[in-house]
C-alpha atoms as a PDB file:
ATOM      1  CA  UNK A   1       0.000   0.000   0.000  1.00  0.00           C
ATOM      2  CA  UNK A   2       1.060   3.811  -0.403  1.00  0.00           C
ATOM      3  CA  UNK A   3      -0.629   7.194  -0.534  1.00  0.00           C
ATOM      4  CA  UNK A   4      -0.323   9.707  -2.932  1.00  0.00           C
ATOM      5  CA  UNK A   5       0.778  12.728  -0.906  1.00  0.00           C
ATOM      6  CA  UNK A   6      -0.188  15.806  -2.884  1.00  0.00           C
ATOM      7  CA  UNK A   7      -2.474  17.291  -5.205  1.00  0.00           C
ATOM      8  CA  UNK A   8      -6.162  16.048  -6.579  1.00  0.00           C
ATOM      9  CA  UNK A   9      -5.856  12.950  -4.881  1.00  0.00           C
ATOM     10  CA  UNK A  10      -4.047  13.693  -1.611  1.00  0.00           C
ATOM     11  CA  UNK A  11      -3.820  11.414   0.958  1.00  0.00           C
ATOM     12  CA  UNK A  12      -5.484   8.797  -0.988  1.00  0.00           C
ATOM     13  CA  UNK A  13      -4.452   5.348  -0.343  1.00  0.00           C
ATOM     14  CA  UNK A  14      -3.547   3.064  -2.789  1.00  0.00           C
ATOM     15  CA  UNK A  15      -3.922  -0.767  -1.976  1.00  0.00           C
ATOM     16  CA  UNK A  16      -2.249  -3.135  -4.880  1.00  0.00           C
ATOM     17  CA  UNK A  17      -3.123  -6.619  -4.910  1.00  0.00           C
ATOM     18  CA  UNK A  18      -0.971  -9.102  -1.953  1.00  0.00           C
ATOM     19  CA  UNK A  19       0.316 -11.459  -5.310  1.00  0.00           C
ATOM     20  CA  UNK A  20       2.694  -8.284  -6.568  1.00  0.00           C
ATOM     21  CA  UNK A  21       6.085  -8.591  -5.767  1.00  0.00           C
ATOM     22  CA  UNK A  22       6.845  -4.733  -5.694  1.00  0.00           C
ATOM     23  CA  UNK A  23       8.624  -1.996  -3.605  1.00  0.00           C
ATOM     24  CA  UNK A  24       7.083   0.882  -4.264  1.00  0.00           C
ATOM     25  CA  UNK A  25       8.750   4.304  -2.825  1.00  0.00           C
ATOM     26  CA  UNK A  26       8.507   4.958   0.638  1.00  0.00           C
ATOM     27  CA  UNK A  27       6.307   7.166   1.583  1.00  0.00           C
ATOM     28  CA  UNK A  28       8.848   9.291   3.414  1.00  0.00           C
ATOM     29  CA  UNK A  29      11.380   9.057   0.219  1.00  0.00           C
ATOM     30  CA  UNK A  30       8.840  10.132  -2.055  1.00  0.00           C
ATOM     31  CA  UNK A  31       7.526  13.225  -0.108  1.00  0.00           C
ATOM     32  CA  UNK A  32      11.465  14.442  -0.126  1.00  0.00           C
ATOM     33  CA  UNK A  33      11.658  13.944  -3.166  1.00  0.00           C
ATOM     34  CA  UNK A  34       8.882  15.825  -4.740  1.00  0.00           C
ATOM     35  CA  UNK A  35       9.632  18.667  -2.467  1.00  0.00           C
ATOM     36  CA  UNK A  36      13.405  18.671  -4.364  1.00  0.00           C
ATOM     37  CA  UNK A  37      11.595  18.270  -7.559  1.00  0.00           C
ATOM     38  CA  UNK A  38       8.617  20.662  -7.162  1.00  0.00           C
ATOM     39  CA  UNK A  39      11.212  23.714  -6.050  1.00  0.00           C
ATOM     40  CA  UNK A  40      12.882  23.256  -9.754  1.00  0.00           C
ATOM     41  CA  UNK A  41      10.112  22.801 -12.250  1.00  0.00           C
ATOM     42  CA  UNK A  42       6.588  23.777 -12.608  1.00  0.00           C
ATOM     43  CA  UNK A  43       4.788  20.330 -12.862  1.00  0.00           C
ATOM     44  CA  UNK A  44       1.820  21.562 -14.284  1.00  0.00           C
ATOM     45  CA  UNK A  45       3.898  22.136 -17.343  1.00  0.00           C
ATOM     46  CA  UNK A  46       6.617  18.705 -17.638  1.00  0.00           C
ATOM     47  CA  UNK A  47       6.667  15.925 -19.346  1.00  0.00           C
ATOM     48  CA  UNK A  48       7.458  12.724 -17.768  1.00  0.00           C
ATOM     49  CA  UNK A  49       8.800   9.126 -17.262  1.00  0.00           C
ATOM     50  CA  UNK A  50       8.641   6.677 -15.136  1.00  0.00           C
ATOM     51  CA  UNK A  51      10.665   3.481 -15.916  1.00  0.00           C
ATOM     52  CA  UNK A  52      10.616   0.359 -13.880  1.00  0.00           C
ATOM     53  CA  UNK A  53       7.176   1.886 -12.713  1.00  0.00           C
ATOM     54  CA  UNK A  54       6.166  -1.147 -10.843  1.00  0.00           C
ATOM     55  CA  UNK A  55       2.214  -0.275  -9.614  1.00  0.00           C
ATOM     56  CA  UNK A  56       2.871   3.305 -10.039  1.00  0.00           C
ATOM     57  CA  UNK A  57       3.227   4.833  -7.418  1.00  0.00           C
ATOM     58  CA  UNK A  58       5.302   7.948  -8.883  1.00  0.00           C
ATOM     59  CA  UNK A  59       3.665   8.146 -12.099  1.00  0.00           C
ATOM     60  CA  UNK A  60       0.042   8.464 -10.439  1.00  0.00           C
ATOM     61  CA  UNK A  61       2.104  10.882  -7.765  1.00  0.00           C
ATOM     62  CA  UNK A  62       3.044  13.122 -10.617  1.00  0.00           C
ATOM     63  CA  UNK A  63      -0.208  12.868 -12.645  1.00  0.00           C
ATOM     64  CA  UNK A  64      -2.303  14.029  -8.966  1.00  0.00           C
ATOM     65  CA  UNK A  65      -0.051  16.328  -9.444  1.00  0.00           C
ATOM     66  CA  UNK A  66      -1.484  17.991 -12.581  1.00  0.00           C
ATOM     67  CA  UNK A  67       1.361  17.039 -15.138  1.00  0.00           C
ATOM     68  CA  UNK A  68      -0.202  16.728 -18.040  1.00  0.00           C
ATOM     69  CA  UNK A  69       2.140  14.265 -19.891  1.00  0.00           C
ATOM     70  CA  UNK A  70       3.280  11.439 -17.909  1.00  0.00           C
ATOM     71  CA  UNK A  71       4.436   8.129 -19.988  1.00  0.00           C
ATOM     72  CA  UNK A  72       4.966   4.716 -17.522  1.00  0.00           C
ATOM     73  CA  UNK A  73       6.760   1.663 -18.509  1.00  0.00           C
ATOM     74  CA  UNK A  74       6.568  -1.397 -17.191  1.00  0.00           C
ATOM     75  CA  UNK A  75       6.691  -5.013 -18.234  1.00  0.00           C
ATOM     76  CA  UNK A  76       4.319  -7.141 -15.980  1.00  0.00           C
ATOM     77  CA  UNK A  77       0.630  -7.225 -17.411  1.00  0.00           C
ATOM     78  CA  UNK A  78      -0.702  -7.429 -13.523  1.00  0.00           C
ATOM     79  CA  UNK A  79       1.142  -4.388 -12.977  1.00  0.00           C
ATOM     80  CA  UNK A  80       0.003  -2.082 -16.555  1.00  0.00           C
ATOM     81  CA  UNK A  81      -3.654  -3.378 -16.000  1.00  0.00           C
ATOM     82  CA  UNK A  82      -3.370  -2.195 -12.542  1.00  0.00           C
ATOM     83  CA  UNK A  83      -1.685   1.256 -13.261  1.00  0.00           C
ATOM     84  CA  UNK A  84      -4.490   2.151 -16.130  1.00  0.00           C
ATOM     85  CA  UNK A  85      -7.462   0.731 -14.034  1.00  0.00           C
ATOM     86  CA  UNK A  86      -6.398   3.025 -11.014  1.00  0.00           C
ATOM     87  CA  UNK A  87      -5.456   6.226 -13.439  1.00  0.00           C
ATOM     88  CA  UNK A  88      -9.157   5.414 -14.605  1.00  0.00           C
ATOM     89  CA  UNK A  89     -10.408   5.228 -10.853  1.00  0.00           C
ATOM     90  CA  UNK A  90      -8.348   8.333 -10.505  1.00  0.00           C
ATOM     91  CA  UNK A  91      -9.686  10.130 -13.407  1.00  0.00           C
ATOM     92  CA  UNK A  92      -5.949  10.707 -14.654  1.00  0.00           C
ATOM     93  CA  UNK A  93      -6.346   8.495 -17.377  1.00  0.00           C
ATOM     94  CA  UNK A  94      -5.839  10.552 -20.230  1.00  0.00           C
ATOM     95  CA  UNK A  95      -2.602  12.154 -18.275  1.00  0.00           C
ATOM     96  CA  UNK A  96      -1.274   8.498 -17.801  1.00  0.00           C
ATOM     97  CA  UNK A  97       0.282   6.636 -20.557  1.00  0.00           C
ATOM     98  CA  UNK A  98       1.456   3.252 -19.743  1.00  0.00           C
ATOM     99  CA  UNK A  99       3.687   1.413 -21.710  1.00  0.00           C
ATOM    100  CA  UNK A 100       4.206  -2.483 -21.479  1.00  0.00           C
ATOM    101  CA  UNK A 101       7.588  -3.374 -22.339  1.00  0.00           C
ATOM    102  CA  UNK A 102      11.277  -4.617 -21.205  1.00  0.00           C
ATOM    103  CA  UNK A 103      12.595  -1.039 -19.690  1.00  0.00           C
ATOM    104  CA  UNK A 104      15.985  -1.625 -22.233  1.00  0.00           C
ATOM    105  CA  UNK A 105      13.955  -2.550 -25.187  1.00  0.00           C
ATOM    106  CA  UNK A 106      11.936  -0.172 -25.073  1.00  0.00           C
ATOM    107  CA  UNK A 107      15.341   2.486 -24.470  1.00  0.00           C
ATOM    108  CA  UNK A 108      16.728   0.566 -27.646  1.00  0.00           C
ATOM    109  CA  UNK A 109      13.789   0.588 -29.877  1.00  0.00           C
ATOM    110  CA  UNK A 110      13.120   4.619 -29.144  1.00  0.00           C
ATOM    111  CA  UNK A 111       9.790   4.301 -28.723  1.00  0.00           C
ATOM    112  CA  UNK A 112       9.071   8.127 -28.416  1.00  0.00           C
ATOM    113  CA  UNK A 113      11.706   8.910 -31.147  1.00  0.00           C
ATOM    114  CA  UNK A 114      11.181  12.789 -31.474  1.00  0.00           C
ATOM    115  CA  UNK A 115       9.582  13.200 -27.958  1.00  0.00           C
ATOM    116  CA  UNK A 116      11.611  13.620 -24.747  1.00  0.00           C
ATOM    117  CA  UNK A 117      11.323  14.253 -21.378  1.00  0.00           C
ATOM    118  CA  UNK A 118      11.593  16.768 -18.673  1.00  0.00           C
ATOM    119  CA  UNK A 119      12.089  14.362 -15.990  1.00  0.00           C
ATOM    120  CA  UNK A 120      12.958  10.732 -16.143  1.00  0.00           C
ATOM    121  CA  UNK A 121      12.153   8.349 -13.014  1.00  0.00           C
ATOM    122  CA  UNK A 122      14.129   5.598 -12.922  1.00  0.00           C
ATOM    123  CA  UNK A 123      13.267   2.625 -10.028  1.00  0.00           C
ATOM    124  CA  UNK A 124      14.978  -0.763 -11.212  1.00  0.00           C
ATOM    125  CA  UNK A 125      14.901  -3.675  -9.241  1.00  0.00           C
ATOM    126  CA  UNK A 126      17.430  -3.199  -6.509  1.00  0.00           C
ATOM    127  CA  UNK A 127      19.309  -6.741  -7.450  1.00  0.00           C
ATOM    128  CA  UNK A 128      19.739  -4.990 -10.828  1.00  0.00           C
ATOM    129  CA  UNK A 129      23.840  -5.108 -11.149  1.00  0.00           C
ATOM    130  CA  UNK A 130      25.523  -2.219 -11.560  1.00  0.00           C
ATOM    131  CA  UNK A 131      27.006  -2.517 -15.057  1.00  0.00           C
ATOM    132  CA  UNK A 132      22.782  -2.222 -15.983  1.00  0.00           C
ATOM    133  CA  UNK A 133      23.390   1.339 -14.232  1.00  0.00           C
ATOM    134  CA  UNK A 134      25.447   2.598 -16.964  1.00  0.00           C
ATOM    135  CA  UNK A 135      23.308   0.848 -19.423  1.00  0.00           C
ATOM    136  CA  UNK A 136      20.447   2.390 -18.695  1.00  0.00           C
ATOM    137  CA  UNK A 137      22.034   6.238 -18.093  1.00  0.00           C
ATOM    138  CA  UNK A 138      23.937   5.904 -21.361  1.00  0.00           C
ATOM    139  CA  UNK A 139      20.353   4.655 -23.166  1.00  0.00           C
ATOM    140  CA  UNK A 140      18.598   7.561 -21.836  1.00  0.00           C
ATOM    141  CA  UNK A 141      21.473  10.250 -22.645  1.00  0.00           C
ATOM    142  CA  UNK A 142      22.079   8.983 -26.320  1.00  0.00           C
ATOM    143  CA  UNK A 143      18.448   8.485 -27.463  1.00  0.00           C
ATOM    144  CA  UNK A 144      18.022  11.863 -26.331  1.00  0.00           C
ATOM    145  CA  UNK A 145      15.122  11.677 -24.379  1.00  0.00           C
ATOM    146  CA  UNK A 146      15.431  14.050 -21.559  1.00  0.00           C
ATOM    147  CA  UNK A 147      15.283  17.594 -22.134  1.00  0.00           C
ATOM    148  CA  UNK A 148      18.517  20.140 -21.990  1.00  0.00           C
ATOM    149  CA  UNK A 149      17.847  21.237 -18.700  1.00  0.00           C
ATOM    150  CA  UNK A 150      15.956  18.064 -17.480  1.00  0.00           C
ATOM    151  CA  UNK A 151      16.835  15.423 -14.921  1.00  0.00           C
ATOM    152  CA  UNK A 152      17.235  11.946 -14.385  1.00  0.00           C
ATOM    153  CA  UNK A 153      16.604  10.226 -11.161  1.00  0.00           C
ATOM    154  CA  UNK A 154      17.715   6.871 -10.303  1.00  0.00           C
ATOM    155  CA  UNK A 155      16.198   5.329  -7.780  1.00  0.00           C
ATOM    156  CA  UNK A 156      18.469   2.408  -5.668  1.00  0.00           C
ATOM    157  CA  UNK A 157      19.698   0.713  -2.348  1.00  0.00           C
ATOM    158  CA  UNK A 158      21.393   2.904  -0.374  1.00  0.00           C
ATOM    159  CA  UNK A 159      24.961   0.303  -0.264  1.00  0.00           C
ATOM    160  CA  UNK A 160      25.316   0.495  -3.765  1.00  0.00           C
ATOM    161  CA  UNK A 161      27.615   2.906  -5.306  1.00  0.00           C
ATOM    162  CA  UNK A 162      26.868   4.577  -8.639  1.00  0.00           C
ATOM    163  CA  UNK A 163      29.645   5.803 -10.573  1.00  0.00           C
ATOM    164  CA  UNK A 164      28.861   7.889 -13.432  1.00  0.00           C
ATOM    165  CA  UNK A 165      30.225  11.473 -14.212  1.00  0.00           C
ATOM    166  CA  UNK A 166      26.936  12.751 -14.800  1.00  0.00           C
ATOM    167  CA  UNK A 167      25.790  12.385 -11.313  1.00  0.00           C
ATOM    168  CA  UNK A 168      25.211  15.577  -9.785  1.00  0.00           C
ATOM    169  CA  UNK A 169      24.402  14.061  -5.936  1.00  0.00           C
ATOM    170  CA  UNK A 170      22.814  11.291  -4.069  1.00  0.00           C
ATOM    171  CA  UNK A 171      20.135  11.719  -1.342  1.00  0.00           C
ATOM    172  CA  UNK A 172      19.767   8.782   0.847  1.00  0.00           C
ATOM    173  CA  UNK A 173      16.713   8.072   2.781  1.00  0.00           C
ATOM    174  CA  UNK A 174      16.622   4.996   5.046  1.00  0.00           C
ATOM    175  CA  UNK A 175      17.517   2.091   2.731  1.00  0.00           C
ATOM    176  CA  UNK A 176      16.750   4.215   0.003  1.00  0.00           C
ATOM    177  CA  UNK A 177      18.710   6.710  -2.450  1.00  0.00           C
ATOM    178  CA  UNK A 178      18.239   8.950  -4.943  1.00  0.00           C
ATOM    179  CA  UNK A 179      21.183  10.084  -7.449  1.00  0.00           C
ATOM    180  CA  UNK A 180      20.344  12.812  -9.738  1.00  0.00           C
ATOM    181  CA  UNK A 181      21.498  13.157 -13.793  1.00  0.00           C
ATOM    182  CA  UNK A 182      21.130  16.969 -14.879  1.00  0.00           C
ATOM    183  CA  UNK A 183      21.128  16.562 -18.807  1.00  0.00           C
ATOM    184  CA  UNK A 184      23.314  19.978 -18.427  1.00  0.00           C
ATOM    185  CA  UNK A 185      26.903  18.076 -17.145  1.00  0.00           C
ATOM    186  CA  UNK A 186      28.953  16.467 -19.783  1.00  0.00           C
ATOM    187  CA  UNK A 187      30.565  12.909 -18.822  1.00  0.00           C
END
């Protein structure tokens, strides 16, 4: 379970099914981060992405949150039927686009060729190895798809260490971190 903390649906609860094998955001991680966030951009006005957005959590966040244009992508059925049946609960439907598909495929294949994004979510699996990291940073940078002054966020466990010259900071919270991409820095 988790609550979306601001906007339309504030405080709402959100109660995904006990078969889903999913870690959504802490409550107390996302609530920092959208305060970071909200002090940089105007998120009635963004475009965004959430990959690896497991019943989501961040992608409905942002959508209560009047962005208009939020994309989700996400390769379990379960977890796309349940995303689109609670935008549609929601009413943030036509906000919410979800996408089901391999988060690296769908990097690879450029699915929004033409279309990027002002800020880029990023929540793998935590046993995702670290090489996958770079992978997926590098995928993101040379397709293009976030904006010249947007940002990437990578969500993952606060022991591992995530070398990349792009990386602006890391914010830990709890077993949590967050390290930040600013399309701005050159590697």
């Amino acid at each position: 379970m988790y609550r979306i903390i601001s906007g339309k649906w504030k405080a709402k609860r959100i109660v995904a099914p006990k078969n889903f094998e999913v870690r959504p955001t802490t409550n107390f991680a996302k609530e920092a981060l959208f305060s970071m966030i909200e002090h940089r951009f105007d998120l009635q006005s963004v475009k965004v992405l959430d990959l690896f957005a497991g019943i989501g959590s961040i992608a409905l966040e942002f959508a209560s949150r009047y962005c208009p244009d939020v994309v989700a992508v996400e390769i379990h059925p379960k977890h796309t039927d349940f995303i689109n049946t609670t935008a549609q609960d929601l009413e943030l439907g036509l906000q919410v686009d979800v996408q089901k598909s391999d988060v690296f495929e769908w990097l690879k294949k450029k699915r929004y060729r033409g279309k990027s994004f002002d800020i880029i979510f990023a929540d793998p699996p935590f046993q995702l190895p670290e090489n996958k990291y770079k992978e997926l940073i590098e995928l993101i940078l040379d397709n293009s798809l976030l904006t010249e002054n947007g940002i990437l966020i990578l969500e993952h466990h606060s022991k591992m260490n995530i070398n990349y010259p792009n990386i602006s900071q890391t914010r830990k919270y709890g077993n949590v971190s967050f390290s930040f991409i600013e399309n701005s820095i050159k590697p």
